[in-house]
N, C-alpha and C. Protein backbone atom coordinates (compact mmCIF):
# COMPACT_ATOMS: atom_id res chain seq x y z
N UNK A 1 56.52 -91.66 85.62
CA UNK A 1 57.16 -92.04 86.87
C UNK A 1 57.56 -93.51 86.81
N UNK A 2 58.69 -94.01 87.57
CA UNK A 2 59.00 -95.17 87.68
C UNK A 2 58.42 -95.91 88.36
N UNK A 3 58.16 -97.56 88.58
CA UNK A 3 57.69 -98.07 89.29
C UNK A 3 59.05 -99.10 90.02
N UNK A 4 59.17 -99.01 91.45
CA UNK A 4 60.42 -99.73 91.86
C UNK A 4 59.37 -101.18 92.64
N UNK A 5 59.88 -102.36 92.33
CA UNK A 5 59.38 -103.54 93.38
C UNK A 5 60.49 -104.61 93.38
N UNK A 6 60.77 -104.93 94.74
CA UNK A 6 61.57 -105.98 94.37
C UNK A 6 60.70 -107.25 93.96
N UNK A 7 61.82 -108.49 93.52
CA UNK A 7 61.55 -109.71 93.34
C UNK A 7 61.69 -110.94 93.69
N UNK A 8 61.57 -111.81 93.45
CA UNK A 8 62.00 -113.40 94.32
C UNK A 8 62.83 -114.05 92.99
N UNK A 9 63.02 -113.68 91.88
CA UNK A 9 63.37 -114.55 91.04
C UNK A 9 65.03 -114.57 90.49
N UNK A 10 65.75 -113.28 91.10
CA UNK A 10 67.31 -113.90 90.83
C UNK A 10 67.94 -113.41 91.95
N UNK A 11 68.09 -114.23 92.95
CA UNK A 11 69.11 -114.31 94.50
C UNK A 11 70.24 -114.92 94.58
N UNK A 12 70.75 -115.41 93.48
CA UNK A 12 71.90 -115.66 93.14
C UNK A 12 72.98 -114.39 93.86
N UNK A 13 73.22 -113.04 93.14
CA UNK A 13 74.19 -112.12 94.06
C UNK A 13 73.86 -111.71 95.42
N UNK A 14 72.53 -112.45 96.08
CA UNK A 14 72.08 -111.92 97.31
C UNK A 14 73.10 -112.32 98.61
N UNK A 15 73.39 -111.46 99.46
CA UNK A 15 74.17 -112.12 100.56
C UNK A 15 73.02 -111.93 101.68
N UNK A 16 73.10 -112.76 102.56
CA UNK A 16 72.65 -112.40 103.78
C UNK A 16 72.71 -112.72 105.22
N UNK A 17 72.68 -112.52 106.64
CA UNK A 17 72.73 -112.42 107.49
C UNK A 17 71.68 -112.14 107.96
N UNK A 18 71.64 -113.93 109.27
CA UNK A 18 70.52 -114.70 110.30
C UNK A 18 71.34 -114.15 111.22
N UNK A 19 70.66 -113.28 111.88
CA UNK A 19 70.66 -113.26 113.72
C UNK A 19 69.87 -113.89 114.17
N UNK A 20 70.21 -115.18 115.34
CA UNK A 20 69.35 -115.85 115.80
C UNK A 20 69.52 -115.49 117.30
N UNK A 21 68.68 -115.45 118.02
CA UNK A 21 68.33 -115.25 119.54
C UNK A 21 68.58 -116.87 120.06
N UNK A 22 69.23 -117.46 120.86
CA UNK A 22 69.52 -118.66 121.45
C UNK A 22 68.26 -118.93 122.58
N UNK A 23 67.55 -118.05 123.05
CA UNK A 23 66.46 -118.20 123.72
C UNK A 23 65.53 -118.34 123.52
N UNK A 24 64.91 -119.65 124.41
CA UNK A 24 63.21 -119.90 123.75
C UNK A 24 63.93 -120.53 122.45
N UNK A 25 64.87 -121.68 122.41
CA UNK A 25 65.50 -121.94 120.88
C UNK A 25 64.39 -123.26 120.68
N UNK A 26 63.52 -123.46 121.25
CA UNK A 26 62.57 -125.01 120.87
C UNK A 26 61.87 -123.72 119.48
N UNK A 27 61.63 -122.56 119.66
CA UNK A 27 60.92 -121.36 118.98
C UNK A 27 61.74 -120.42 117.41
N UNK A 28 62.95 -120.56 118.44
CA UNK A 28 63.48 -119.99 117.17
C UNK A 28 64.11 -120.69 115.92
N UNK A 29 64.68 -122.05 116.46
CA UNK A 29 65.10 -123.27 115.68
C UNK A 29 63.96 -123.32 114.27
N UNK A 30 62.60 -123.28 114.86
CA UNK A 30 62.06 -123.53 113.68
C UNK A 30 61.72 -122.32 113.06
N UNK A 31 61.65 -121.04 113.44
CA UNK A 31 61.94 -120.11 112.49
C UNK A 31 62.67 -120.19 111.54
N UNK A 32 64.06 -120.51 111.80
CA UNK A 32 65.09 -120.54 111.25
C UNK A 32 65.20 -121.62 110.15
N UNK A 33 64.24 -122.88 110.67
CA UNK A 33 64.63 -123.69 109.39
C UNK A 33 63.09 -123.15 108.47
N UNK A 34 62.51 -122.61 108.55
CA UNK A 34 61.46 -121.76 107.70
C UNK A 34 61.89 -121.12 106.79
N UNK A 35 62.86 -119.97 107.49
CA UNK A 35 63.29 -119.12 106.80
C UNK A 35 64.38 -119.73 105.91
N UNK A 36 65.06 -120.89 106.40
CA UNK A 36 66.23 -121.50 105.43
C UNK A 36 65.50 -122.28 104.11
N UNK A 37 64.21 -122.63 104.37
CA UNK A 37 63.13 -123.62 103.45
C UNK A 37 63.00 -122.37 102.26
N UNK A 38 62.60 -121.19 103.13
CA UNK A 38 61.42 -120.11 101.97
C UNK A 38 63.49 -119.70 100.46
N UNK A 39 63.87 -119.49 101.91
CA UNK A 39 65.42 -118.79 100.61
C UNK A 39 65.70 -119.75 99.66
N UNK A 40 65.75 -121.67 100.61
CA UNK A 40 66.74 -122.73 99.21
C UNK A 40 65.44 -122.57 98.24
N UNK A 41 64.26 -122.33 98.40
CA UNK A 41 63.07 -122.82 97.71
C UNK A 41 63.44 -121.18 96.62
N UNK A 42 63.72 -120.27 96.26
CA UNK A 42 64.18 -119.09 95.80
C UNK A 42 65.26 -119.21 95.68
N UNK A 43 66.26 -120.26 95.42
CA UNK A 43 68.09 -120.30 95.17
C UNK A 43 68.89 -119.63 95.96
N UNK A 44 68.54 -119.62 96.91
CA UNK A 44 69.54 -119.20 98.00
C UNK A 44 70.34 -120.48 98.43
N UNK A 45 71.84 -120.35 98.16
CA UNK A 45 72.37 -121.06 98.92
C UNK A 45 72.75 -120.95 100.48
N UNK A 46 71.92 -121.58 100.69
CA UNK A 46 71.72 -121.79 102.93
C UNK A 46 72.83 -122.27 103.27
N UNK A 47 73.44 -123.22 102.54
CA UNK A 47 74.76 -123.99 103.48
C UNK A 47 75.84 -122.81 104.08
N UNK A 48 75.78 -123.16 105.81
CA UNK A 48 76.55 -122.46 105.98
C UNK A 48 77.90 -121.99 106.05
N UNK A 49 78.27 -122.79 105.11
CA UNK A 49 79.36 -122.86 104.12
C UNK A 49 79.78 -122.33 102.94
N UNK A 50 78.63 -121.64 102.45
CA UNK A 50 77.90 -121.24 101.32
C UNK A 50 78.71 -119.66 101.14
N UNK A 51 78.52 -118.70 100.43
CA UNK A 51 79.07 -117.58 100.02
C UNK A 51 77.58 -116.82 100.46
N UNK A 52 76.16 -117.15 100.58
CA UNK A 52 75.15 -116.52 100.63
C UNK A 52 74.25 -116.07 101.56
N UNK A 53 74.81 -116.95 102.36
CA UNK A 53 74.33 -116.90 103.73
C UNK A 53 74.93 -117.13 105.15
N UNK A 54 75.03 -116.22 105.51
CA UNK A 54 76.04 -116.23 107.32
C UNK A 54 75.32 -116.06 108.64
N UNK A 55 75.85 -117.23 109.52
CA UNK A 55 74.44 -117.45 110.62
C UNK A 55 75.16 -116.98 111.92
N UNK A 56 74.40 -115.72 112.68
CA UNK A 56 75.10 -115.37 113.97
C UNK A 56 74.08 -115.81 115.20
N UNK A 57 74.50 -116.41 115.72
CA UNK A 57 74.22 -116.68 116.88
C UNK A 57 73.94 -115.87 117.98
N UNK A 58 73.13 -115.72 119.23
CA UNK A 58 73.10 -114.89 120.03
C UNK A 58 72.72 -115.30 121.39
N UNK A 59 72.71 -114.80 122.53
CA UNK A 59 72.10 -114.96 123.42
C UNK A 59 71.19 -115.31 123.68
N UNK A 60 70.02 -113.72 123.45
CA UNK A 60 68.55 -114.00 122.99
C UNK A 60 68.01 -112.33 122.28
N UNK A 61 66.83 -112.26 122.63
CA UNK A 61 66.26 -111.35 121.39
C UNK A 61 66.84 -110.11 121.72
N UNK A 62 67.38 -109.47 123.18
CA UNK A 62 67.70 -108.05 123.23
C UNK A 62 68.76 -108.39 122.73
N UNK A 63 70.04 -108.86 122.50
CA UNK A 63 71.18 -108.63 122.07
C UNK A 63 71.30 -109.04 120.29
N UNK A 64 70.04 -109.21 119.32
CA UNK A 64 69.77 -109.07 118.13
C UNK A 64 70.11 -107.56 117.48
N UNK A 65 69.83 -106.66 117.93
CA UNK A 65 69.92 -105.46 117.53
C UNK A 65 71.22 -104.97 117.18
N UNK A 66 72.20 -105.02 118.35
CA UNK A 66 73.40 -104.26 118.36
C UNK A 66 74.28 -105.22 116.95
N UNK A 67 73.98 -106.53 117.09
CA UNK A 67 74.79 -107.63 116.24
C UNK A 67 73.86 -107.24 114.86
N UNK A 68 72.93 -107.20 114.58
CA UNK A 68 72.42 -107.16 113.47
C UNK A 68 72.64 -105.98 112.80
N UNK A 69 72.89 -104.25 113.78
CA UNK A 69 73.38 -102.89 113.06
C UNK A 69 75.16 -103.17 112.65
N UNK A 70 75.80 -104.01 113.15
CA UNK A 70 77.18 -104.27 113.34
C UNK A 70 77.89 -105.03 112.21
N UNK A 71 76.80 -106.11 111.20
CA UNK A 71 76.83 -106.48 110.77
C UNK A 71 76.19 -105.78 108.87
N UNK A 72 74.73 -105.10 109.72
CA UNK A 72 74.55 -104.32 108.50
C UNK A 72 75.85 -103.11 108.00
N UNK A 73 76.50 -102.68 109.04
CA UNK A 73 77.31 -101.91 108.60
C UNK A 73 78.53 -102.40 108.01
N UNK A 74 78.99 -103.34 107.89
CA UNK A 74 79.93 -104.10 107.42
C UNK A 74 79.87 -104.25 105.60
N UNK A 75 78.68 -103.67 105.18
CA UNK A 75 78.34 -104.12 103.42
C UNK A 75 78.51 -105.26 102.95
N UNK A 76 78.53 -105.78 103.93
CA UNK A 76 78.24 -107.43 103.36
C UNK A 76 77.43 -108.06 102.80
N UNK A 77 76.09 -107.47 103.20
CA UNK A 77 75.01 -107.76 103.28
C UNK A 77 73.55 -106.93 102.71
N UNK A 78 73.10 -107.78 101.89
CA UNK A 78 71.64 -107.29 100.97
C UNK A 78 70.74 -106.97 102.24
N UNK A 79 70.88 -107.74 102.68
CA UNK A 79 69.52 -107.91 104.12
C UNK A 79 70.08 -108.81 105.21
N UNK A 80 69.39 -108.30 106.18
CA UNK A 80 69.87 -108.82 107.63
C UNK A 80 68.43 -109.69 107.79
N UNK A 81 68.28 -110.68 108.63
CA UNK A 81 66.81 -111.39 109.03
C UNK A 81 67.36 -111.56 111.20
N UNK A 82 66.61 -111.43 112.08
CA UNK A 82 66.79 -111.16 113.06
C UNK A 82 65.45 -112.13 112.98
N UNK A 83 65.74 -113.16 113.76
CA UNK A 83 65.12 -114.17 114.57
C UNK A 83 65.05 -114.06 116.39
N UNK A 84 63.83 -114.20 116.85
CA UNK A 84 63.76 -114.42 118.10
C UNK A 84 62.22 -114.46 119.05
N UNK A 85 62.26 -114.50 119.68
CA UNK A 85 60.97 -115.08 120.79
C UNK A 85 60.97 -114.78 121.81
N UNK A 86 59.78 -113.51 122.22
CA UNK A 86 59.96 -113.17 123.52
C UNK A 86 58.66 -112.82 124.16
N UNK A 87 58.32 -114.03 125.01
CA UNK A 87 57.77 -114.78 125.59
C UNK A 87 56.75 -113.50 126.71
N UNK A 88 55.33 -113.26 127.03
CA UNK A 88 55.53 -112.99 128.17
C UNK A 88 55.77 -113.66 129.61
N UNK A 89 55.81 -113.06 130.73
CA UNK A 89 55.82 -113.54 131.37
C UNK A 89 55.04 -113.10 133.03
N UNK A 90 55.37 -113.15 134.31
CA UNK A 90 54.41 -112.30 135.19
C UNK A 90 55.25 -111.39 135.83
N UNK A 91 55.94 -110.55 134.91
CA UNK A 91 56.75 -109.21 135.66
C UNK A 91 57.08 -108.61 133.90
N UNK A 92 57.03 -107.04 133.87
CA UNK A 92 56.93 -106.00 133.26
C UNK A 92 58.32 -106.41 132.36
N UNK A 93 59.26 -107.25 132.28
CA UNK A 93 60.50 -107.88 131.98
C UNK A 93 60.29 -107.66 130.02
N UNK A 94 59.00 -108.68 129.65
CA UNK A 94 58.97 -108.64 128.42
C UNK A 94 58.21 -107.17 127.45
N UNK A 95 57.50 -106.33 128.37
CA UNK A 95 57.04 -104.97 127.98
C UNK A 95 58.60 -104.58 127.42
N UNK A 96 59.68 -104.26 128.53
CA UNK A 96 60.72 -103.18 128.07
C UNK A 96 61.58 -103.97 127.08
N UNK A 97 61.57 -105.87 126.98
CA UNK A 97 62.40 -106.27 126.03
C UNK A 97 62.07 -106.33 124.41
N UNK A 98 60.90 -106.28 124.48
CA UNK A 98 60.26 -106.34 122.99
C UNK A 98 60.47 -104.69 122.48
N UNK A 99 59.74 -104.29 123.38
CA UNK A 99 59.91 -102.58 122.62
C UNK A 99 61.55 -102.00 122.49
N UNK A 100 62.48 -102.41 123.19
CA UNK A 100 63.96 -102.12 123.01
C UNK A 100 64.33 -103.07 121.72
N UNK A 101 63.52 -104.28 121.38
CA UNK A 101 64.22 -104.94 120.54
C UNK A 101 63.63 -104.77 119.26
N UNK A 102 62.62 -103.60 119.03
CA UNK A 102 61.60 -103.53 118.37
C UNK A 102 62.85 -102.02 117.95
N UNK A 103 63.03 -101.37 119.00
CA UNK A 103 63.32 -100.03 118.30
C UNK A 103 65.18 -100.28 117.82
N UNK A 104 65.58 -101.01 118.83
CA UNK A 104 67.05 -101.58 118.15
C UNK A 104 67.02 -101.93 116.60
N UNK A 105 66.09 -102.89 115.98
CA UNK A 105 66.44 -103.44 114.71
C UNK A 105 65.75 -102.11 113.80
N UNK A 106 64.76 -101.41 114.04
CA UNK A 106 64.59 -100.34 113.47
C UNK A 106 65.71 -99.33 113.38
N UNK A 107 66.34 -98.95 113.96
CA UNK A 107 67.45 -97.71 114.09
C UNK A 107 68.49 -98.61 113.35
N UNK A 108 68.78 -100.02 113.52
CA UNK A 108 69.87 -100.82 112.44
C UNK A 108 70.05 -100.76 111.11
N UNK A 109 68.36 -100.78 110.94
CA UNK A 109 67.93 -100.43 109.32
C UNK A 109 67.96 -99.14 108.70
N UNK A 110 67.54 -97.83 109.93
CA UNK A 110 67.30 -96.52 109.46
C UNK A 110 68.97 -96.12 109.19
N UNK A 111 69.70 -96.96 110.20
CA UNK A 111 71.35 -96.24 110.43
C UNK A 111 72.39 -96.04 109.02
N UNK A 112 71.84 -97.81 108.56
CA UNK A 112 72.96 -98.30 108.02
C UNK A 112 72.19 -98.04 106.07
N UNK A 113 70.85 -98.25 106.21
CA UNK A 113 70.27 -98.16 104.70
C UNK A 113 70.07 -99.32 104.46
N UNK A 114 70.43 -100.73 105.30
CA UNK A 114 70.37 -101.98 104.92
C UNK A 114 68.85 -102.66 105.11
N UNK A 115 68.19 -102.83 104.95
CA UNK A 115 67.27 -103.91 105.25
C UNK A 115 67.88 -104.82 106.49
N UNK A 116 66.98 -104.53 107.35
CA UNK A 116 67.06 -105.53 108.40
C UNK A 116 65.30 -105.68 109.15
N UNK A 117 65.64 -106.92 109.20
CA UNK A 117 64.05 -107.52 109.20
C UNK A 117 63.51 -107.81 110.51
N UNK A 118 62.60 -107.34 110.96
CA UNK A 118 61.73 -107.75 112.48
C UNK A 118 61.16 -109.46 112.44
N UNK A 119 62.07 -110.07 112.75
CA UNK A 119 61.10 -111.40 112.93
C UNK A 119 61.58 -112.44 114.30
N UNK A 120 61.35 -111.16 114.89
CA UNK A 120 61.28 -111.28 116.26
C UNK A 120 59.63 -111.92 116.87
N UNK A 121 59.13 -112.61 117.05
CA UNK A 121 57.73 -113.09 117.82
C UNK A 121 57.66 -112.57 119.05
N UNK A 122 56.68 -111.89 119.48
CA UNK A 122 56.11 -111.52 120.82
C UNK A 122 54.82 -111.90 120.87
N UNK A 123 55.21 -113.11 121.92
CA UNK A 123 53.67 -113.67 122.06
C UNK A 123 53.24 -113.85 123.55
N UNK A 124 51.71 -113.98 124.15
CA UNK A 124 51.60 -113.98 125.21
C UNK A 124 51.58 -115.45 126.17
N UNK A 125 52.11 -116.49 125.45
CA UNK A 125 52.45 -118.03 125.59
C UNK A 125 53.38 -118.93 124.95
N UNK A 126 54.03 -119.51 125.26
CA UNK A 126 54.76 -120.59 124.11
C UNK A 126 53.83 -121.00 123.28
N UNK A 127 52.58 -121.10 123.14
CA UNK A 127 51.55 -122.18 122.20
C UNK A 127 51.53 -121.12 121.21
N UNK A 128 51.31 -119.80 121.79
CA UNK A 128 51.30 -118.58 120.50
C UNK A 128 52.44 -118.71 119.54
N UNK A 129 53.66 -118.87 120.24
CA UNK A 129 54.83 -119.04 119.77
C UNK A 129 55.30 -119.98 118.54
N UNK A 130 55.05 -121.30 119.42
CA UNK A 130 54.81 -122.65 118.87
C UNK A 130 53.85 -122.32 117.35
N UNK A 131 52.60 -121.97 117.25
CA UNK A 131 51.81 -121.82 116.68
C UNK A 131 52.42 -120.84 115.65
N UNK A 132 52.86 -119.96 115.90
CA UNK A 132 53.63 -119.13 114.76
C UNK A 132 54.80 -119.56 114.16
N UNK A 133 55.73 -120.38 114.75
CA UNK A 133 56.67 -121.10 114.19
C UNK A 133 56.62 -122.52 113.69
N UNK A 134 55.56 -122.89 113.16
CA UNK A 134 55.55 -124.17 112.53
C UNK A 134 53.93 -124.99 112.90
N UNK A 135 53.40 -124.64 113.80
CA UNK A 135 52.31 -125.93 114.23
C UNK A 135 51.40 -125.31 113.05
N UNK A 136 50.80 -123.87 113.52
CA UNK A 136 50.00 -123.69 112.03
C UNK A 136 50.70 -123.10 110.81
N UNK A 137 51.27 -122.05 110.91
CA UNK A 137 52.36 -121.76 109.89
C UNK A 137 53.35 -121.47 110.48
N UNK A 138 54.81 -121.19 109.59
CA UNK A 138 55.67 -120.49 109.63
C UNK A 138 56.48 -119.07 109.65
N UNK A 139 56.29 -118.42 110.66
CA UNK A 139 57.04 -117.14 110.06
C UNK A 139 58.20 -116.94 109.58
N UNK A 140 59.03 -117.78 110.08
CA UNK A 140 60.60 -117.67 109.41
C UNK A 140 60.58 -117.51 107.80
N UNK A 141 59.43 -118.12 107.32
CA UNK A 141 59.08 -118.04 105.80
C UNK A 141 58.99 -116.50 105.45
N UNK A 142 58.23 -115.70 106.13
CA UNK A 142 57.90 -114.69 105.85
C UNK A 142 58.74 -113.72 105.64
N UNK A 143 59.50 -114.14 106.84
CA UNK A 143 60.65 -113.19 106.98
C UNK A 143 61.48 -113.12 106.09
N UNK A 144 62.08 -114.56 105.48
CA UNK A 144 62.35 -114.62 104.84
C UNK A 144 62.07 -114.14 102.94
N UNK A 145 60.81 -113.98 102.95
CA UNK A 145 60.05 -113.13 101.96
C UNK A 145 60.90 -112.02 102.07
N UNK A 146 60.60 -111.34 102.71
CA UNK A 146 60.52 -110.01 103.19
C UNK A 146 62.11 -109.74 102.89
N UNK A 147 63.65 -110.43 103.12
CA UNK A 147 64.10 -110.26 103.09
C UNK A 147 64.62 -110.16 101.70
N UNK A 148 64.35 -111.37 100.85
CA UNK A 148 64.45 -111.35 99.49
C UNK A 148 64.00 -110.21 98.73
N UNK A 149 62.49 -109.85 99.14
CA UNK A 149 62.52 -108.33 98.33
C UNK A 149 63.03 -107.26 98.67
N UNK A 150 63.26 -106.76 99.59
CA UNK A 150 64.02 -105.80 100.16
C UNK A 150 65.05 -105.77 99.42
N UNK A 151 65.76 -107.30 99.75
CA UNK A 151 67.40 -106.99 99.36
C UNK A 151 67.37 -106.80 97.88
N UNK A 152 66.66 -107.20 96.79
CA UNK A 152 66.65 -106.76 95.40
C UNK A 152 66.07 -105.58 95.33
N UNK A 153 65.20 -105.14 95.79
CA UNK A 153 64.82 -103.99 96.00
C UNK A 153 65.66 -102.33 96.06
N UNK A 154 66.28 -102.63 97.44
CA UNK A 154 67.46 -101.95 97.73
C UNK A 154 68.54 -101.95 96.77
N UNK A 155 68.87 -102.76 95.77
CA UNK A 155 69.25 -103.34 94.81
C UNK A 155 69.31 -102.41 94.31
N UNK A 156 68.22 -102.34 93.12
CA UNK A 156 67.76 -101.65 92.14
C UNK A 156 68.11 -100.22 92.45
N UNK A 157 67.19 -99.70 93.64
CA UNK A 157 67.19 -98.51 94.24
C UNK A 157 68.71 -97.98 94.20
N UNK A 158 69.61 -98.86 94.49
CA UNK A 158 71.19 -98.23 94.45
C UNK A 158 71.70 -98.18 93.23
N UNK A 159 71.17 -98.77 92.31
CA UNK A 159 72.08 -99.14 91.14
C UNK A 159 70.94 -97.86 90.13
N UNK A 160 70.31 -97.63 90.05
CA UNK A 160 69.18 -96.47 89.55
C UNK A 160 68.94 -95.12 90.04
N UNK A 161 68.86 -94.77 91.45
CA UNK A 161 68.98 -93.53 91.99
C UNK A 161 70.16 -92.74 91.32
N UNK A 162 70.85 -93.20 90.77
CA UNK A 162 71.89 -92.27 90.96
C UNK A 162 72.21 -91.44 89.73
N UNK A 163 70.80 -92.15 88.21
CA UNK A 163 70.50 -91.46 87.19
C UNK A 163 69.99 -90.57 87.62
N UNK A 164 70.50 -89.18 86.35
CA UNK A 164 69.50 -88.16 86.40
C UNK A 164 68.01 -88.41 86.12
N UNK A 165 67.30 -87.39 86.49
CA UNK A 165 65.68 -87.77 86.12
C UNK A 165 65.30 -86.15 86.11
N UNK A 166 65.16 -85.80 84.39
CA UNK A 166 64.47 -84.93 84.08
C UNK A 166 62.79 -84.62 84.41
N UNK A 167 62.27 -85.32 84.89
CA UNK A 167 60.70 -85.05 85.05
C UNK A 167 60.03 -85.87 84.27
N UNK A 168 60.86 -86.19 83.02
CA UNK A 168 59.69 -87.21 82.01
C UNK A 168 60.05 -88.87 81.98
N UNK A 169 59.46 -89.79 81.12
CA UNK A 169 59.80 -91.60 81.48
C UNK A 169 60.92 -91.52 80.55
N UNK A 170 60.86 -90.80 79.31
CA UNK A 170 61.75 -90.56 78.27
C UNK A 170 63.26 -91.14 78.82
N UNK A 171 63.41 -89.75 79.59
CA UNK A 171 65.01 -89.59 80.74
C UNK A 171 65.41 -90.92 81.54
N UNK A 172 64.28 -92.01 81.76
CA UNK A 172 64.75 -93.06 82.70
C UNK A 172 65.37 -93.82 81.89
N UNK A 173 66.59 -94.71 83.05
CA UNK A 173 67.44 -95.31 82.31
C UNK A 173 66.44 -96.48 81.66
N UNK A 174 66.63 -97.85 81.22
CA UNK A 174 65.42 -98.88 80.02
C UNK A 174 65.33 -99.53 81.49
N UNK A 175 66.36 -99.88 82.65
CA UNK A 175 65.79 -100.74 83.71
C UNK A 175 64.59 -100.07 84.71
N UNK A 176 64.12 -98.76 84.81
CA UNK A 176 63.35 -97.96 85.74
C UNK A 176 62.04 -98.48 84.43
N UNK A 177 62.22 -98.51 83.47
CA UNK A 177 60.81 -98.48 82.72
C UNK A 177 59.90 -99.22 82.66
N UNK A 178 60.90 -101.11 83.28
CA UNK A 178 59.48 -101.78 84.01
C UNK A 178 59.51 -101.76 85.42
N UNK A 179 58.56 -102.57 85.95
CA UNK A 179 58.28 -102.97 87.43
C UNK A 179 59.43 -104.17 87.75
N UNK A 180 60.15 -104.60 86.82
CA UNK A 180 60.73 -105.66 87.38
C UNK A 180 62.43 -105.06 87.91
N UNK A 181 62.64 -105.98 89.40
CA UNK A 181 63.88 -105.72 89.49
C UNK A 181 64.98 -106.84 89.51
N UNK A 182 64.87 -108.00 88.42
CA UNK A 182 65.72 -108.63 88.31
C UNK A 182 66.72 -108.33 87.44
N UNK A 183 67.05 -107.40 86.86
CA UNK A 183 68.17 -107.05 86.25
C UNK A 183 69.27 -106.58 86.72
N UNK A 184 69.02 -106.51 88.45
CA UNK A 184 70.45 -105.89 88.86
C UNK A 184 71.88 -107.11 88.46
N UNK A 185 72.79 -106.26 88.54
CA UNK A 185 73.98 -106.89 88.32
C UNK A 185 75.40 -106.53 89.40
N UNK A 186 75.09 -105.32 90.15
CA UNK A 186 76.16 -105.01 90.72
C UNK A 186 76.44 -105.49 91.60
N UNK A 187 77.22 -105.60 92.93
CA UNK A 187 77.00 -105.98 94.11
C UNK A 187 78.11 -105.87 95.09
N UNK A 188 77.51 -105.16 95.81
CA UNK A 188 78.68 -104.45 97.49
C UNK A 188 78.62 -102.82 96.83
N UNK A 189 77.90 -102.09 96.46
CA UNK A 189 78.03 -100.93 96.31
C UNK A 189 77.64 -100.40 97.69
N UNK A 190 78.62 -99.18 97.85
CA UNK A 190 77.76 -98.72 99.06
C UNK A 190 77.11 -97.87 99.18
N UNK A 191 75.97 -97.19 100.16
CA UNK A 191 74.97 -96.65 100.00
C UNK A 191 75.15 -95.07 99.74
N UNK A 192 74.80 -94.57 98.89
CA UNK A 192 74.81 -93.00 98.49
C UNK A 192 74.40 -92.56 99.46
């Protein structure tokens, strides 16, 4: 059997797409420069000027979803990263916005085949918030993880699925025979 994992070590053909939520932005600002730290620190070119990375702007965290499936469907994109912060507060407001924004970026990812990433924060204070975006660590980092393997990941998975596979290791093409997936080369294929 094959072993599929993505990697962090060639993001050079990676494209990707930041949805950022404009709300609660003292919160998401530093997500965002987390997540821009974890990619240049992995050769991602961040400038948003760059061929590698494209930054959408938003309202706030419910309107992440529809922009982030809109965008995955476009094949532009290895991976989507969805930034945002949603706060509670003392009315039932943040119950129905997290779980709509929770099942939006899920159905984006299931729709399109793209990787699109939850790094949305739901916390029960700004200090939780604060605290997750930079005072003790960073999540934008994570997310940013998360996005890098995926998108090589998904990678591989497109550029390999589409060999036959007799039952034995024999039949796999020489890239399924290690764990590594830096050998992809293709890029904008679209999803089988």
């Amino acid at each position: 059997m094959a072993v599929f994992e993505g990697t962090f070590t060639q993001t050079e053909p990676l494209r990707f797409a930041l949805v950022i939520g404009r709300f609660n932005d003292l919160v998401t600002t530093k997500l965002l420069e987390g997540c821009q730290d974890c990619l240049k620190r992995h050769g991602v070119d961040v400038d948003p000027h760059g061929s590698q990375v494209d930054y959408i702007w938003v309202p706030g965290s419910f309107e992440v979803p529809v922009v982030a499936r809109q965008l995955a469907l476009s094949g532009r994109y290895d991976a989507i990263i969805c930034l945002g912060a949603v706060i509670r507060g003392q009315t039932p407001h943040f119950d129905y916005v997290s779980s709509e924004v929770a099942k939006g970026i899920a159905a984006a990812s299931f729709q399109t085949g793209v990787p699109v990433i939850f790094g949305i924060l739901t916390t029960d204070s700004m200090q939780q918030a604060l605290e997750r975006a930079g005072i003790k660590s960073n999540h934008g980092w994570d997310y940013a993880m998360n996005a890098l393997e995926m998108g090589s990941l998904m990678r591989k998975l497109r550029s390999n699925l589409n060999q036959p596979y007799s039952g034995d290791s024999q039949s796999l093409p020489p890239s399924l025979k290690s764990a590594s997936v830096g050998d992809f080369s293709t890029a904008g294929e679209e999803l089988a």
